[in-house]
PDB file of N, CA and C in Angstrom:
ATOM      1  N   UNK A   1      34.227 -31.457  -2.307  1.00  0.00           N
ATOM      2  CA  UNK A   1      32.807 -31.561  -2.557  1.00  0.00           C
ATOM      3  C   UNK A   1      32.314 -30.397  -3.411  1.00  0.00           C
ATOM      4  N   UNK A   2      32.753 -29.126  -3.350  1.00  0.00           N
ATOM      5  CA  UNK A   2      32.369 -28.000  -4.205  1.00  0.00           C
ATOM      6  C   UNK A   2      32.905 -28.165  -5.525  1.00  0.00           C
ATOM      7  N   UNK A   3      34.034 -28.824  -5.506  1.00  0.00           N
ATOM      8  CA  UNK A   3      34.598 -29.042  -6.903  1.00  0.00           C
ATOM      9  C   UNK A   3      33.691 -29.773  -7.993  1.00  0.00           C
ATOM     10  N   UNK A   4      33.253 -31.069  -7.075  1.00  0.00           N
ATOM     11  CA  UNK A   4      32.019 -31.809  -7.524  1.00  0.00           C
ATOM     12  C   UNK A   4      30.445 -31.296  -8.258  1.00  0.00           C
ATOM     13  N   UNK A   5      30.065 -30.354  -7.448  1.00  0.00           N
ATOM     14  CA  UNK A   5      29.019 -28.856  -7.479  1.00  0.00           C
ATOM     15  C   UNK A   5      29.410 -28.002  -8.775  1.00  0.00           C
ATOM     16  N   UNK A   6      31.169 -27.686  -9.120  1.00  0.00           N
ATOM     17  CA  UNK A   6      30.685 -26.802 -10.304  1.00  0.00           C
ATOM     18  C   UNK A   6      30.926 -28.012 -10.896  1.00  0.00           C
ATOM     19  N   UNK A   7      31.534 -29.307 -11.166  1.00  0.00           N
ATOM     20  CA  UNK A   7      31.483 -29.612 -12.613  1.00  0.00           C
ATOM     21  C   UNK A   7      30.204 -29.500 -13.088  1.00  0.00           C
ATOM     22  N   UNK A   8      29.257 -30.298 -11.763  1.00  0.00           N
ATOM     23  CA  UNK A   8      27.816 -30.583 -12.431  1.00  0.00           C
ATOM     24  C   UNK A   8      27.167 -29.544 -12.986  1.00  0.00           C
ATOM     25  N   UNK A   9      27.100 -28.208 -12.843  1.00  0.00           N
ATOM     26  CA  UNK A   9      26.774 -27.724 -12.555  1.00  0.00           C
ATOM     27  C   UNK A   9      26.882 -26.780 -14.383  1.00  0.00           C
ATOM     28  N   UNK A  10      28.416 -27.429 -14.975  1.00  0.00           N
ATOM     29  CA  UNK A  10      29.088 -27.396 -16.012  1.00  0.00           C
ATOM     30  C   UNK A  10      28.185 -27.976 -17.023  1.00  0.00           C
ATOM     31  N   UNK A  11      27.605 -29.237 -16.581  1.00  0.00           N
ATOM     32  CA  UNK A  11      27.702 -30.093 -17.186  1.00  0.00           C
ATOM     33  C   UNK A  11      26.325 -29.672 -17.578  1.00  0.00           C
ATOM     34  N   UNK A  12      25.720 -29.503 -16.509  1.00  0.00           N
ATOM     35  CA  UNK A  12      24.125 -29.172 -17.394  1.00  0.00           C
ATOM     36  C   UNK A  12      24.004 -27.847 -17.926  1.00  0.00           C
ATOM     37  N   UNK A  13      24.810 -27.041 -17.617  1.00  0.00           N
ATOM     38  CA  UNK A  13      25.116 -25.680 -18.737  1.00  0.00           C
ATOM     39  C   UNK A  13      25.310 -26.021 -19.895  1.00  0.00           C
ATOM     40  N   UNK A  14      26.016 -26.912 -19.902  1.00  0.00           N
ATOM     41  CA  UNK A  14      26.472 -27.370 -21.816  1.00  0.00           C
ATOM     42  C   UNK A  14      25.366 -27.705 -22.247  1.00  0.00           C
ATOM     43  N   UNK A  15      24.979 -29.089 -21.413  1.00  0.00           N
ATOM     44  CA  UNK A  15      23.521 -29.684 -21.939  1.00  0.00           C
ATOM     45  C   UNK A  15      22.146 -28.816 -22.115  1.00  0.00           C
ATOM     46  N   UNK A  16      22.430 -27.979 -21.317  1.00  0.00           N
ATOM     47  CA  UNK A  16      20.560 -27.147 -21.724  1.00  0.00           C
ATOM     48  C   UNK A  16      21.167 -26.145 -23.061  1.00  0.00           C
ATOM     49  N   UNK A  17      22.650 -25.942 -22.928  1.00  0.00           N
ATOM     50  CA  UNK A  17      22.560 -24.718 -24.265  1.00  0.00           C
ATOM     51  C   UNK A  17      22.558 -25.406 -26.047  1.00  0.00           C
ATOM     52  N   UNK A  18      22.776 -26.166 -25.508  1.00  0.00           N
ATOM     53  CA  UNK A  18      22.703 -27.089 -26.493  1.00  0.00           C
ATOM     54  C   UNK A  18      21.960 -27.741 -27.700  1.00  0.00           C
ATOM     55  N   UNK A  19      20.718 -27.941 -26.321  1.00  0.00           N
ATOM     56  CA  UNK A  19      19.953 -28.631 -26.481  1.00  0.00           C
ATOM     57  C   UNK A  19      18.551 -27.924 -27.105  1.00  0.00           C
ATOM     58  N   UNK A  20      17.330 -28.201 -26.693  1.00  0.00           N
ATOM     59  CA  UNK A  20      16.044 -28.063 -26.616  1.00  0.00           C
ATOM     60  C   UNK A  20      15.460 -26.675 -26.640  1.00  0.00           C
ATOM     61  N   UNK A  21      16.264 -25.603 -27.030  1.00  0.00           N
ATOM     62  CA  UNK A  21      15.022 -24.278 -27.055  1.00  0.00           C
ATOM     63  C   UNK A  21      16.263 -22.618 -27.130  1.00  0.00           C
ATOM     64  N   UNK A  22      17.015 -22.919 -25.766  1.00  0.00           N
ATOM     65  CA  UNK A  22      17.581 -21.906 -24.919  1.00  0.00           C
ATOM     66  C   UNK A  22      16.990 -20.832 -24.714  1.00  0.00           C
ATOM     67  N   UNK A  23      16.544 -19.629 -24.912  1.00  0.00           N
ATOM     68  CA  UNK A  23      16.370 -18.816 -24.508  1.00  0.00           C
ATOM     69  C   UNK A  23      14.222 -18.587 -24.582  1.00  0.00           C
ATOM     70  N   UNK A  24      13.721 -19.503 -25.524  1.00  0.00           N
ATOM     71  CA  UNK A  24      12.694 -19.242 -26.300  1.00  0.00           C
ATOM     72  C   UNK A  24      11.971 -20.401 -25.379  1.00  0.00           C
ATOM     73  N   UNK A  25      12.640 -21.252 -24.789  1.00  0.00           N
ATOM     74  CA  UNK A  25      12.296 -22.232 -23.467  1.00  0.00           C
ATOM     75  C   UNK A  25      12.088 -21.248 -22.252  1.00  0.00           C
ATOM     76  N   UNK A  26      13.166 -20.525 -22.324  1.00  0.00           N
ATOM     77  CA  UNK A  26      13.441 -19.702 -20.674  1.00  0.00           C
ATOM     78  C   UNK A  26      12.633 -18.621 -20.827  1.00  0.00           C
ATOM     79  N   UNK A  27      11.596 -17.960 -22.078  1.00  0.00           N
ATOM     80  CA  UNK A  27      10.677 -17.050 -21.865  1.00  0.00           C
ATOM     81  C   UNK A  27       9.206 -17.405 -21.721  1.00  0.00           C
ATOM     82  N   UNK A  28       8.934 -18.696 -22.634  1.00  0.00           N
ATOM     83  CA  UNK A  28       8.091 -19.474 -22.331  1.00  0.00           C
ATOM     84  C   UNK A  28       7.158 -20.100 -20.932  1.00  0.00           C
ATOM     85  N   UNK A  29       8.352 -20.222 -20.345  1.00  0.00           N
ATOM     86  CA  UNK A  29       8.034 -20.347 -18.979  1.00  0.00           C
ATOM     87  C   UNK A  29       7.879 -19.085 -18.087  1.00  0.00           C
ATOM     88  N   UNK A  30       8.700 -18.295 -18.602  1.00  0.00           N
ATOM     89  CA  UNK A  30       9.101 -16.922 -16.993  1.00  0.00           C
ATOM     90  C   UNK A  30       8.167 -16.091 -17.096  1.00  0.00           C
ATOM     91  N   UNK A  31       7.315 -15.876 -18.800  1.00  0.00           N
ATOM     92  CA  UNK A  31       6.290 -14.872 -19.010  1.00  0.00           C
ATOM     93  C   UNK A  31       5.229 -14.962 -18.436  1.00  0.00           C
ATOM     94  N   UNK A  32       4.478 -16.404 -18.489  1.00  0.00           N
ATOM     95  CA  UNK A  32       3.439 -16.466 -17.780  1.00  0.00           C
ATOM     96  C   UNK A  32       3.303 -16.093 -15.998  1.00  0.00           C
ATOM     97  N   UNK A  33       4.714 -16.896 -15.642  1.00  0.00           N
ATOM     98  CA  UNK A  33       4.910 -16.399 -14.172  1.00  0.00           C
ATOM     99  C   UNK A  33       4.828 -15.031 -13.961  1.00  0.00           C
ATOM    100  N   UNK A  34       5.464 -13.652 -14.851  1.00  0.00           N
ATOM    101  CA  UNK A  34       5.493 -12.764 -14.134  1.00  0.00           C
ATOM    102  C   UNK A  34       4.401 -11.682 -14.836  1.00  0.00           C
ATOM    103  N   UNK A  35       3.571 -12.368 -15.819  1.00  0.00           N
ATOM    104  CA  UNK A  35       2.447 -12.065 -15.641  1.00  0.00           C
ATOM    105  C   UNK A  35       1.370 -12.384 -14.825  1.00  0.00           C
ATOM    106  N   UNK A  36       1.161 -13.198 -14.246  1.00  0.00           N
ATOM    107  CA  UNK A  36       0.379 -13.787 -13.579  1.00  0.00           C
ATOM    108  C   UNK A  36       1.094 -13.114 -11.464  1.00  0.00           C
ATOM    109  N   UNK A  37       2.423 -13.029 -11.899  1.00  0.00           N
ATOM    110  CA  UNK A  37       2.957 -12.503 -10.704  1.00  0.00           C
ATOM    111  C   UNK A  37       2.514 -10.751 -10.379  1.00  0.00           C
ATOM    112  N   UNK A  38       2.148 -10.198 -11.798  1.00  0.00           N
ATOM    113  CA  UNK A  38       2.288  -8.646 -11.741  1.00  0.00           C
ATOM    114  C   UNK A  38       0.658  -8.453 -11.165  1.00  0.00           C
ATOM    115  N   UNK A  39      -0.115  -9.529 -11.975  1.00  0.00           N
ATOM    116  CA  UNK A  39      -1.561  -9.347 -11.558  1.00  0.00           C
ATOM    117  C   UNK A  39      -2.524  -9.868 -11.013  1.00  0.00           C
ATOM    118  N   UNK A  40      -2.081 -10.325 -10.042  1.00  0.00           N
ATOM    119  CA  UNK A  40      -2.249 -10.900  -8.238  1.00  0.00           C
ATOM    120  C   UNK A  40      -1.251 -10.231  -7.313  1.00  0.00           C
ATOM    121  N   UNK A  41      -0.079  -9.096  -7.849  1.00  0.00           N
ATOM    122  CA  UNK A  41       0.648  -8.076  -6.710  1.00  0.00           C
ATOM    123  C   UNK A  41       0.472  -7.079  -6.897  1.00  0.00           C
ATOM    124  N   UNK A  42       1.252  -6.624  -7.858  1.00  0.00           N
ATOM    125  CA  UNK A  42       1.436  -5.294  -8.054  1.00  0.00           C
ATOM    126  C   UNK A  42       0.193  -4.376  -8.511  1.00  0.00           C
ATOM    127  N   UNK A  43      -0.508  -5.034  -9.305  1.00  0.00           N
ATOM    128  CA  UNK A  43      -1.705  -4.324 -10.165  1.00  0.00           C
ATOM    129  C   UNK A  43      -2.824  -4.096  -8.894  1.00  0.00           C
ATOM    130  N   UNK A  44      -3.282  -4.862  -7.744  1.00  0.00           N
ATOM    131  CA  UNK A  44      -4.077  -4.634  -6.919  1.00  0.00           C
ATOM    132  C   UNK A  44      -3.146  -3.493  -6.050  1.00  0.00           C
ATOM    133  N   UNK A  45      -1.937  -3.506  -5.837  1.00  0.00           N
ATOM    134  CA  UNK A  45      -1.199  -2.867  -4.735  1.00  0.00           C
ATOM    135  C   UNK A  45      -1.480  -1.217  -5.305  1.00  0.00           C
ATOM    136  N   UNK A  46      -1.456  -1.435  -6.665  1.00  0.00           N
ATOM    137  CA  UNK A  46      -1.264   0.073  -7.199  1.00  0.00           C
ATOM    138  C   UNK A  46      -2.801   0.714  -7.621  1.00  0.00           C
ATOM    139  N   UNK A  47      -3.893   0.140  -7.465  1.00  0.00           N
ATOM    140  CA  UNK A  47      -5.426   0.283  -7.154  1.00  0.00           C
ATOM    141  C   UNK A  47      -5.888   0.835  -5.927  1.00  0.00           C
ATOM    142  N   UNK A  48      -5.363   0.479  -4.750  1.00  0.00           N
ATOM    143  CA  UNK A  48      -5.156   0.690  -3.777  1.00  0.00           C
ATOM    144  C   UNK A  48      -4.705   1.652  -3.565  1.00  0.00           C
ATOM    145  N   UNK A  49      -3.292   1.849  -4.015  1.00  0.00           N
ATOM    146  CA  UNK A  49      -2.619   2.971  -3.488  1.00  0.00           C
ATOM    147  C   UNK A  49      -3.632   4.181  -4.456  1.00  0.00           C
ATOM    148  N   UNK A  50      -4.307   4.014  -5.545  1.00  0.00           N
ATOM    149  CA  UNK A  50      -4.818   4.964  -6.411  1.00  0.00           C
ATOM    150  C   UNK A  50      -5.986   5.915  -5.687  1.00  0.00           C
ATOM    151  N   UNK A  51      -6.634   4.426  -5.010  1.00  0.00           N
ATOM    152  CA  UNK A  51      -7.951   4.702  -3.772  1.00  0.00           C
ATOM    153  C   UNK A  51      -7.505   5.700  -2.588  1.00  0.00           C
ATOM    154  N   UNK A  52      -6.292   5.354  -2.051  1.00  0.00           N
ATOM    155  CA  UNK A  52      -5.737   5.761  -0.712  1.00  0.00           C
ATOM    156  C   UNK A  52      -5.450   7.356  -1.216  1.00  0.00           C
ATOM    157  N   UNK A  53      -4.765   7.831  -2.269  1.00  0.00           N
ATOM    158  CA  UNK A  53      -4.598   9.005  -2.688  1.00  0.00           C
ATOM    159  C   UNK A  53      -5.597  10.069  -3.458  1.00  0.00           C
ATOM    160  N   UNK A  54      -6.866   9.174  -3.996  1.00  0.00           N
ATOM    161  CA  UNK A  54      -7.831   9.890  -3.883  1.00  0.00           C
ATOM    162  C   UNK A  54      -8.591  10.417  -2.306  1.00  0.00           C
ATOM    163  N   UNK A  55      -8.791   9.377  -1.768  1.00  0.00           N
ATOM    164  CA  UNK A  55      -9.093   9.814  -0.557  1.00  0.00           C
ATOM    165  C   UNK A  55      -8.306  10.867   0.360  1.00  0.00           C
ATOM    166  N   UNK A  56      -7.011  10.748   0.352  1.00  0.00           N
ATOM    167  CA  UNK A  56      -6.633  12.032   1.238  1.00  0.00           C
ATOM    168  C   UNK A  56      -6.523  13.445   0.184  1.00  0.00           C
ATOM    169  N   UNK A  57      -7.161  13.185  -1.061  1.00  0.00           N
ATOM    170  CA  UNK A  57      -6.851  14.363  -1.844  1.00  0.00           C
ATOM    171  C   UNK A  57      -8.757  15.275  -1.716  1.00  0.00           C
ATOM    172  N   UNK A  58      -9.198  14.502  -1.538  1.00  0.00           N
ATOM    173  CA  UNK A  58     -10.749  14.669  -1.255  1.00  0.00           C
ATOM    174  C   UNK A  58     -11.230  14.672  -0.065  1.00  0.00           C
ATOM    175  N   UNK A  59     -10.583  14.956   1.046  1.00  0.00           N
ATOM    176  CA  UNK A  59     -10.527  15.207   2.706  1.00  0.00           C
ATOM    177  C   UNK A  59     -10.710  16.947   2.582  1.00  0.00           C
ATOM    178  N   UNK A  60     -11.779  17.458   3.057  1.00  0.00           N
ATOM    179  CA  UNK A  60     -12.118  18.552   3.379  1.00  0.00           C
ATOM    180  C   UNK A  60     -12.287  18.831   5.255  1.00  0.00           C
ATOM    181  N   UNK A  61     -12.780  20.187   5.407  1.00  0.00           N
ATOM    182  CA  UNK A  61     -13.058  20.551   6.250  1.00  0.00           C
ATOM    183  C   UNK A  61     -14.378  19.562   6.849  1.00  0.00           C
ATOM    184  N   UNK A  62     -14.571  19.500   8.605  1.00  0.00           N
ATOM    185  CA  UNK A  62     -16.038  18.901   8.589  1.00  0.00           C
ATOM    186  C   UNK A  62     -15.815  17.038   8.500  1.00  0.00           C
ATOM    187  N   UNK A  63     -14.861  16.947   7.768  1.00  0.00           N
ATOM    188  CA  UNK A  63     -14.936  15.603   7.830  1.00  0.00           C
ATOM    189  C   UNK A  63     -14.671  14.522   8.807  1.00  0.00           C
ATOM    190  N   UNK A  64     -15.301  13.557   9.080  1.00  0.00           N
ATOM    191  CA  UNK A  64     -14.650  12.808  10.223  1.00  0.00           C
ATOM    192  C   UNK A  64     -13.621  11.481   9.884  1.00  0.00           C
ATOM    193  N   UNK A  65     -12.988  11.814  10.859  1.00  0.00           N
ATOM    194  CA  UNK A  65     -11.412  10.645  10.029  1.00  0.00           C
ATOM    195  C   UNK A  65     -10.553   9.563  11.589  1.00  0.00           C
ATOM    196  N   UNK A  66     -10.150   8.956  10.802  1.00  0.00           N
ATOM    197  CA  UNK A  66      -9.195   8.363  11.745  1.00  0.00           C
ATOM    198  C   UNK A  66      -8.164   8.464  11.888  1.00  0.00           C
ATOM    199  N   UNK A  67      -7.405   8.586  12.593  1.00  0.00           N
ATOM    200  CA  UNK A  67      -5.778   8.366  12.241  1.00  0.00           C
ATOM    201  C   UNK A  67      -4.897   7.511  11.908  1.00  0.00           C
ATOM    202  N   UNK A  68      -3.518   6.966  12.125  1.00  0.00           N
ATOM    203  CA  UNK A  68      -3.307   5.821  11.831  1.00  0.00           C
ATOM    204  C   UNK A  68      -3.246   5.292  13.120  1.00  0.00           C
ATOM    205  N   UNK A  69      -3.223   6.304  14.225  1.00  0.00           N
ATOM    206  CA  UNK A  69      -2.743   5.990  15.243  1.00  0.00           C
ATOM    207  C   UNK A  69      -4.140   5.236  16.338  1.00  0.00           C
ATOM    208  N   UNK A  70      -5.474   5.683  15.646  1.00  0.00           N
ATOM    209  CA  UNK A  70      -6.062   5.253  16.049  1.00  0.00           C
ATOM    210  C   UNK A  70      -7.000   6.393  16.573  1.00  0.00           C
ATOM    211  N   UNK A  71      -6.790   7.364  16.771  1.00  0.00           N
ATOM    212  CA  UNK A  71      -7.180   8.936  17.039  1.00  0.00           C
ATOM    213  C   UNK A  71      -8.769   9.458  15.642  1.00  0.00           C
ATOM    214  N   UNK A  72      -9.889   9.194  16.784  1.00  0.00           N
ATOM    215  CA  UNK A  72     -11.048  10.184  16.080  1.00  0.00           C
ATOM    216  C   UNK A  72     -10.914  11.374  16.240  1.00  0.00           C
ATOM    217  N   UNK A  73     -11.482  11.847  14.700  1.00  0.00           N
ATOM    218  CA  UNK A  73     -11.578  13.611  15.179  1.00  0.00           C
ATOM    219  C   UNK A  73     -12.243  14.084  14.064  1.00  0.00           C
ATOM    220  N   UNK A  74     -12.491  15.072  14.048  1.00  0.00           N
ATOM    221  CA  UNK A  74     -13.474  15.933  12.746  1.00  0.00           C
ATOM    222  C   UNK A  74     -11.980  17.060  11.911  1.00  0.00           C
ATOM    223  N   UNK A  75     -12.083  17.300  11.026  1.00  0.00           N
ATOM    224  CA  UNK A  75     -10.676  18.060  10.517  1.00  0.00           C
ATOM    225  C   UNK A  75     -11.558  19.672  10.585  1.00  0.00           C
ATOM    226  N   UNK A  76     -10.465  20.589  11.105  1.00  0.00           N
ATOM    227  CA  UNK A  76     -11.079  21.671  11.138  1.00  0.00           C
ATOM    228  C   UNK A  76     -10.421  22.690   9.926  1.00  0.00           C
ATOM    229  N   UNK A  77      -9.125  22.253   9.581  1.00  0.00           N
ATOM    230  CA  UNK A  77      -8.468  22.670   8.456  1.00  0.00           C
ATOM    231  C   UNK A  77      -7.596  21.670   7.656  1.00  0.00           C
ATOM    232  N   UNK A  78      -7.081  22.181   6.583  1.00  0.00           N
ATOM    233  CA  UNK A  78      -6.756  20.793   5.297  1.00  0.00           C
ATOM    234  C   UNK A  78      -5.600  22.092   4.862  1.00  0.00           C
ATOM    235  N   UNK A  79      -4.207  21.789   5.284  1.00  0.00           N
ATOM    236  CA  UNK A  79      -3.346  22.927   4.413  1.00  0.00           C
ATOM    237  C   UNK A  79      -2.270  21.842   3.456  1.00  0.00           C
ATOM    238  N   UNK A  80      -2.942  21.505   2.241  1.00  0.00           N
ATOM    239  CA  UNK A  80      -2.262  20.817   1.082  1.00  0.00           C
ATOM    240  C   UNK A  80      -0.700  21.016   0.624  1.00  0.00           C
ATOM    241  N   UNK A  81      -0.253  22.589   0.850  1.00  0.00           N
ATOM    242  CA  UNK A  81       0.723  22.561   0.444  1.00  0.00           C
ATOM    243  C   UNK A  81       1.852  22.480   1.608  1.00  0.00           C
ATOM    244  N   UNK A  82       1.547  22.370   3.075  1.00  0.00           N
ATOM    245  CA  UNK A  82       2.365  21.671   4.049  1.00  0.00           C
ATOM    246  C   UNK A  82       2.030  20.373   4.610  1.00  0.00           C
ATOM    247  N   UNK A  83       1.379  19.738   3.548  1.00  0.00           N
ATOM    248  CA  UNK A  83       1.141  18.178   3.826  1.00  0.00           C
ATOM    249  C   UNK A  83       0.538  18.306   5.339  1.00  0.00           C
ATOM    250  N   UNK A  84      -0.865  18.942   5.670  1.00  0.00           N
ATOM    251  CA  UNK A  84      -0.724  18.658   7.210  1.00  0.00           C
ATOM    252  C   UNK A  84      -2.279  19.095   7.267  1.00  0.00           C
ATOM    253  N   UNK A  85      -3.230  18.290   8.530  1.00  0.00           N
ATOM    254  CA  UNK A  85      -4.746  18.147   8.658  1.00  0.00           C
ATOM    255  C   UNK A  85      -4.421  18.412   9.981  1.00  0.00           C
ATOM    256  N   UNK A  86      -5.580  19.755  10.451  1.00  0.00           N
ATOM    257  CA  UNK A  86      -5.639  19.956  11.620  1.00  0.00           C
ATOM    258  C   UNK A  86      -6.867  19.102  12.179  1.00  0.00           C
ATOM    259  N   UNK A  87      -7.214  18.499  13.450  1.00  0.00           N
ATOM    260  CA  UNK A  87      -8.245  17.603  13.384  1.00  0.00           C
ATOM    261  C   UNK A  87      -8.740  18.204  14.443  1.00  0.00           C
ATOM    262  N   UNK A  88      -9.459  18.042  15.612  1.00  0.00           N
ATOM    263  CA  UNK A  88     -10.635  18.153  16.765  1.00  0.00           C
ATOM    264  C   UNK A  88     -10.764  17.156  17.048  1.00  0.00           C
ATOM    265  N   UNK A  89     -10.764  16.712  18.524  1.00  0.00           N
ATOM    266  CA  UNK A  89     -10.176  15.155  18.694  1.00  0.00           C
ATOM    267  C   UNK A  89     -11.457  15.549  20.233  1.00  0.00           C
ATOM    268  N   UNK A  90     -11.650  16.424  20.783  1.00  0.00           N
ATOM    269  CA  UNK A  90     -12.403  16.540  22.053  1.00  0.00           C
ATOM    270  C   UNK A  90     -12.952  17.817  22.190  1.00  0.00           C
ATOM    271  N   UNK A  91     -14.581  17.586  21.357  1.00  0.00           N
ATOM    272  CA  UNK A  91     -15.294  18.652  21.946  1.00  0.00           C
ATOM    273  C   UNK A  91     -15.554  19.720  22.858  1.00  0.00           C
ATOM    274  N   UNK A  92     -15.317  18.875  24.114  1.00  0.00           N
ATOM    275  CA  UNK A  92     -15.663  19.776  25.090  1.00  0.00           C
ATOM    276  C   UNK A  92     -14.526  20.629  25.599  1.00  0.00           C
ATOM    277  N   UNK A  93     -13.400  19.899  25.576  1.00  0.00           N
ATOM    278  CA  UNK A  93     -12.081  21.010  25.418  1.00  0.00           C
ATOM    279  C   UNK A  93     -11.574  21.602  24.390  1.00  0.00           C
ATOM    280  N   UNK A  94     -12.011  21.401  23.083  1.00  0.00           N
ATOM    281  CA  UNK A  94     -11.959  21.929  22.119  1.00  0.00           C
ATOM    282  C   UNK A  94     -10.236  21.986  21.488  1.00  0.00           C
ATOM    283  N   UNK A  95      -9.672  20.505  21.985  1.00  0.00           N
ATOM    284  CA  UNK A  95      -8.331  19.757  21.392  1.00  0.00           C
ATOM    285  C   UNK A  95      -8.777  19.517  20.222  1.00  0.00           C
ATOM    286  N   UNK A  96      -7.145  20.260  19.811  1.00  0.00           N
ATOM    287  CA  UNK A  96      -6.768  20.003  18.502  1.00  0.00           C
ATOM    288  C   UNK A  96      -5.212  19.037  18.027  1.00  0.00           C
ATOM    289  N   UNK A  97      -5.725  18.560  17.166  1.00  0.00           N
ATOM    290  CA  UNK A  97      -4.127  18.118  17.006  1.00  0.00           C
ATOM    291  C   UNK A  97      -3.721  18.534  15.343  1.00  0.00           C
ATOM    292  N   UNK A  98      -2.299  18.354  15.170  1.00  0.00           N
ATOM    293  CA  UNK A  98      -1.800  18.792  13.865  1.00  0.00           C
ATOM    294  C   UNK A  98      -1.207  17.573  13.823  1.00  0.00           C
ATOM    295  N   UNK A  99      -1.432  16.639  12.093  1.00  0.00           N
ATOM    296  CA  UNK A  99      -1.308  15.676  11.598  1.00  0.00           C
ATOM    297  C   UNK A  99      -0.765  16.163  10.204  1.00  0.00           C
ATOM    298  N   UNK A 100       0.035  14.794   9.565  1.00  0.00           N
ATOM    299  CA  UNK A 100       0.432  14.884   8.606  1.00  0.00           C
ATOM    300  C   UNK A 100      -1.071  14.587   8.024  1.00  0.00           C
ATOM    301  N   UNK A 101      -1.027  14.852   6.219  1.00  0.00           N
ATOM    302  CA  UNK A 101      -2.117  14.048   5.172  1.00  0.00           C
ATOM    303  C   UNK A 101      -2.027  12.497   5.373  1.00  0.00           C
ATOM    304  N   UNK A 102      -0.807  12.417   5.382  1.00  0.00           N
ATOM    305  CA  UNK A 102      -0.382  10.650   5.221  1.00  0.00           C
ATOM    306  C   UNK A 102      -1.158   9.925   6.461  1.00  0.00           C
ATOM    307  N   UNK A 103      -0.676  10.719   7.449  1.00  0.00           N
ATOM    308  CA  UNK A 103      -1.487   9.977   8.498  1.00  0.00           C
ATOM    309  C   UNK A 103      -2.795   9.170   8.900  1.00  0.00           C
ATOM    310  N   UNK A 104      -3.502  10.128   7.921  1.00  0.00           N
ATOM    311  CA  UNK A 104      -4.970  10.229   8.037  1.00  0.00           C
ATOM    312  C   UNK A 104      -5.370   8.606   7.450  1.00  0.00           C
ATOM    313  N   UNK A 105      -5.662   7.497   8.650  1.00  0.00           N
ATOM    314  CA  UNK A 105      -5.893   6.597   7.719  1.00  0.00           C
ATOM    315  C   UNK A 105      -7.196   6.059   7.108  1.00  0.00           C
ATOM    316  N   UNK A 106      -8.782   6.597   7.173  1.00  0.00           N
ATOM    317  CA  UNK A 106      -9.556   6.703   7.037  1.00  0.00           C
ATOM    318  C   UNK A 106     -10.673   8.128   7.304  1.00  0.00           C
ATOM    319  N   UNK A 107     -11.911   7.682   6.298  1.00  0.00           N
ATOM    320  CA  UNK A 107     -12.134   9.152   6.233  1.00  0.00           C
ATOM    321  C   UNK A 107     -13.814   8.054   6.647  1.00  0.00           C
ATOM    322  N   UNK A 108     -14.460   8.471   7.657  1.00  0.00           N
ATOM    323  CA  UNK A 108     -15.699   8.128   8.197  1.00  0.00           C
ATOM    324  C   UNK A 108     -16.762   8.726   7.603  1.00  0.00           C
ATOM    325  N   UNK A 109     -17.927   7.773   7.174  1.00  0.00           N
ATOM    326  CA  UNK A 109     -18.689   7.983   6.408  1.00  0.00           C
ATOM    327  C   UNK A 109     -19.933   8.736   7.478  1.00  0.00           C
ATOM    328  N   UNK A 110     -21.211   8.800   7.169  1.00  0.00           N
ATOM    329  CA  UNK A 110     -22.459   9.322   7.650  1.00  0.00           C
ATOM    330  C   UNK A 110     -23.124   7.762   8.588  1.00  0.00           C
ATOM    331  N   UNK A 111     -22.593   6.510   8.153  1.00  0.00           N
ATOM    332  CA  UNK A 111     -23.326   6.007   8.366  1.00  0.00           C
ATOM    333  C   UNK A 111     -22.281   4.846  10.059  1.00  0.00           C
ATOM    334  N   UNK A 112     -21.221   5.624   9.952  1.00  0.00           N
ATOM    335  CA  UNK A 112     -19.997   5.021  10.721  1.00  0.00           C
ATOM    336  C   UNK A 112     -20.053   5.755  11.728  1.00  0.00           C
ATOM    337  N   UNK A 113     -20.705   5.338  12.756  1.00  0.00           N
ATOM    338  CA  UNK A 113     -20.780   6.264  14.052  1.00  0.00           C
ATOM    339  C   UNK A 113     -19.506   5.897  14.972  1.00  0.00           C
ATOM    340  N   UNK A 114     -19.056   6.948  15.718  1.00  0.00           N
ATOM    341  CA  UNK A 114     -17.676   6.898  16.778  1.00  0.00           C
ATOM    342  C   UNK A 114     -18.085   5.852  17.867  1.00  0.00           C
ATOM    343  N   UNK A 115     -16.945   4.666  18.297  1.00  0.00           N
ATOM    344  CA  UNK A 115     -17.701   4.207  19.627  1.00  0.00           C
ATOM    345  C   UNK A 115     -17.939   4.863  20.393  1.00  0.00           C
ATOM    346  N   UNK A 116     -18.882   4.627  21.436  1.00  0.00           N
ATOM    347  CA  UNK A 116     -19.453   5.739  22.584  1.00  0.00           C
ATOM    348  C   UNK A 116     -18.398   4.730  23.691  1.00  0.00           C
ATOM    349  N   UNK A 117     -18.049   5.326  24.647  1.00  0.00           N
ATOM    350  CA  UNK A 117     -17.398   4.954  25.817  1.00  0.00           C
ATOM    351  C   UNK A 117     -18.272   3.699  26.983  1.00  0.00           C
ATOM    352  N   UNK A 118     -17.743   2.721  27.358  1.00  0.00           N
ATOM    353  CA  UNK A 118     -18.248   1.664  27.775  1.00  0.00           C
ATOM    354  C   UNK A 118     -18.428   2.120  29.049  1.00  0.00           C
ATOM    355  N   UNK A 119     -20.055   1.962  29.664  1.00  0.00           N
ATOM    356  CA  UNK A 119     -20.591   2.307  30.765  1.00  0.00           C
ATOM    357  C   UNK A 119     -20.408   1.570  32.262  1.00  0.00           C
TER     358      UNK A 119
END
């Protein structure tokens, strides 16, 4: 049965090189696809990632953020060249935690208040 598989397989190799275009057929078609593939993937993916790296490059002191982990806190220091955000996670004990930059997966605006704890 595989023997069957390459003749055919032969057979329309001969016939498409042959025939109708070869290579000027096979760009015709593949260009539009992987244009149309680059900009519905890649081109939004890399916008994104442009957004995501402005934002942890523009994370100061004072700011309020999230983690990835899910962790609120205010950053009390930003040390850039060991990739790492110290945050304040509990006022009243005055916890801190040490995070990577990467981690940080949002940066909370003025108008994004913390949930308050369910009564």
């Amino acid at each position: 049965m595989n023997c069957n598989w390459t003749k055919a397989w032969f057979l329309l190799a001969d016939n498409a090189a042959g025939g109708f275009g070869g290579w000027a057929s096979i760009l015709t078609l593949w260009l539009p696809i992987i244009f149309i593939f680059w900009f519905l993937l890649i081109r939004p993916q890399r916008q994104e990632q442009q957004k995501r790296q402005q934002m942890l490059l523009a994370i100061k002191k004072n700011d309020r953020v999230i983690t990835a982990g899910g962790i609120y806190g205010v950053v009390t220091n930003v040390h850039r060249e060991a990739d790492e955000v110290t945050i304040k996670v509990d006022e009243a004990t005055n916890t801190k935690l040490r995070v990577t930059l990467g981690s940080i997966a949002r940066v909370l605006g003025d108008d994004t208040a913390e949930p308050s704890p369910s009564k």
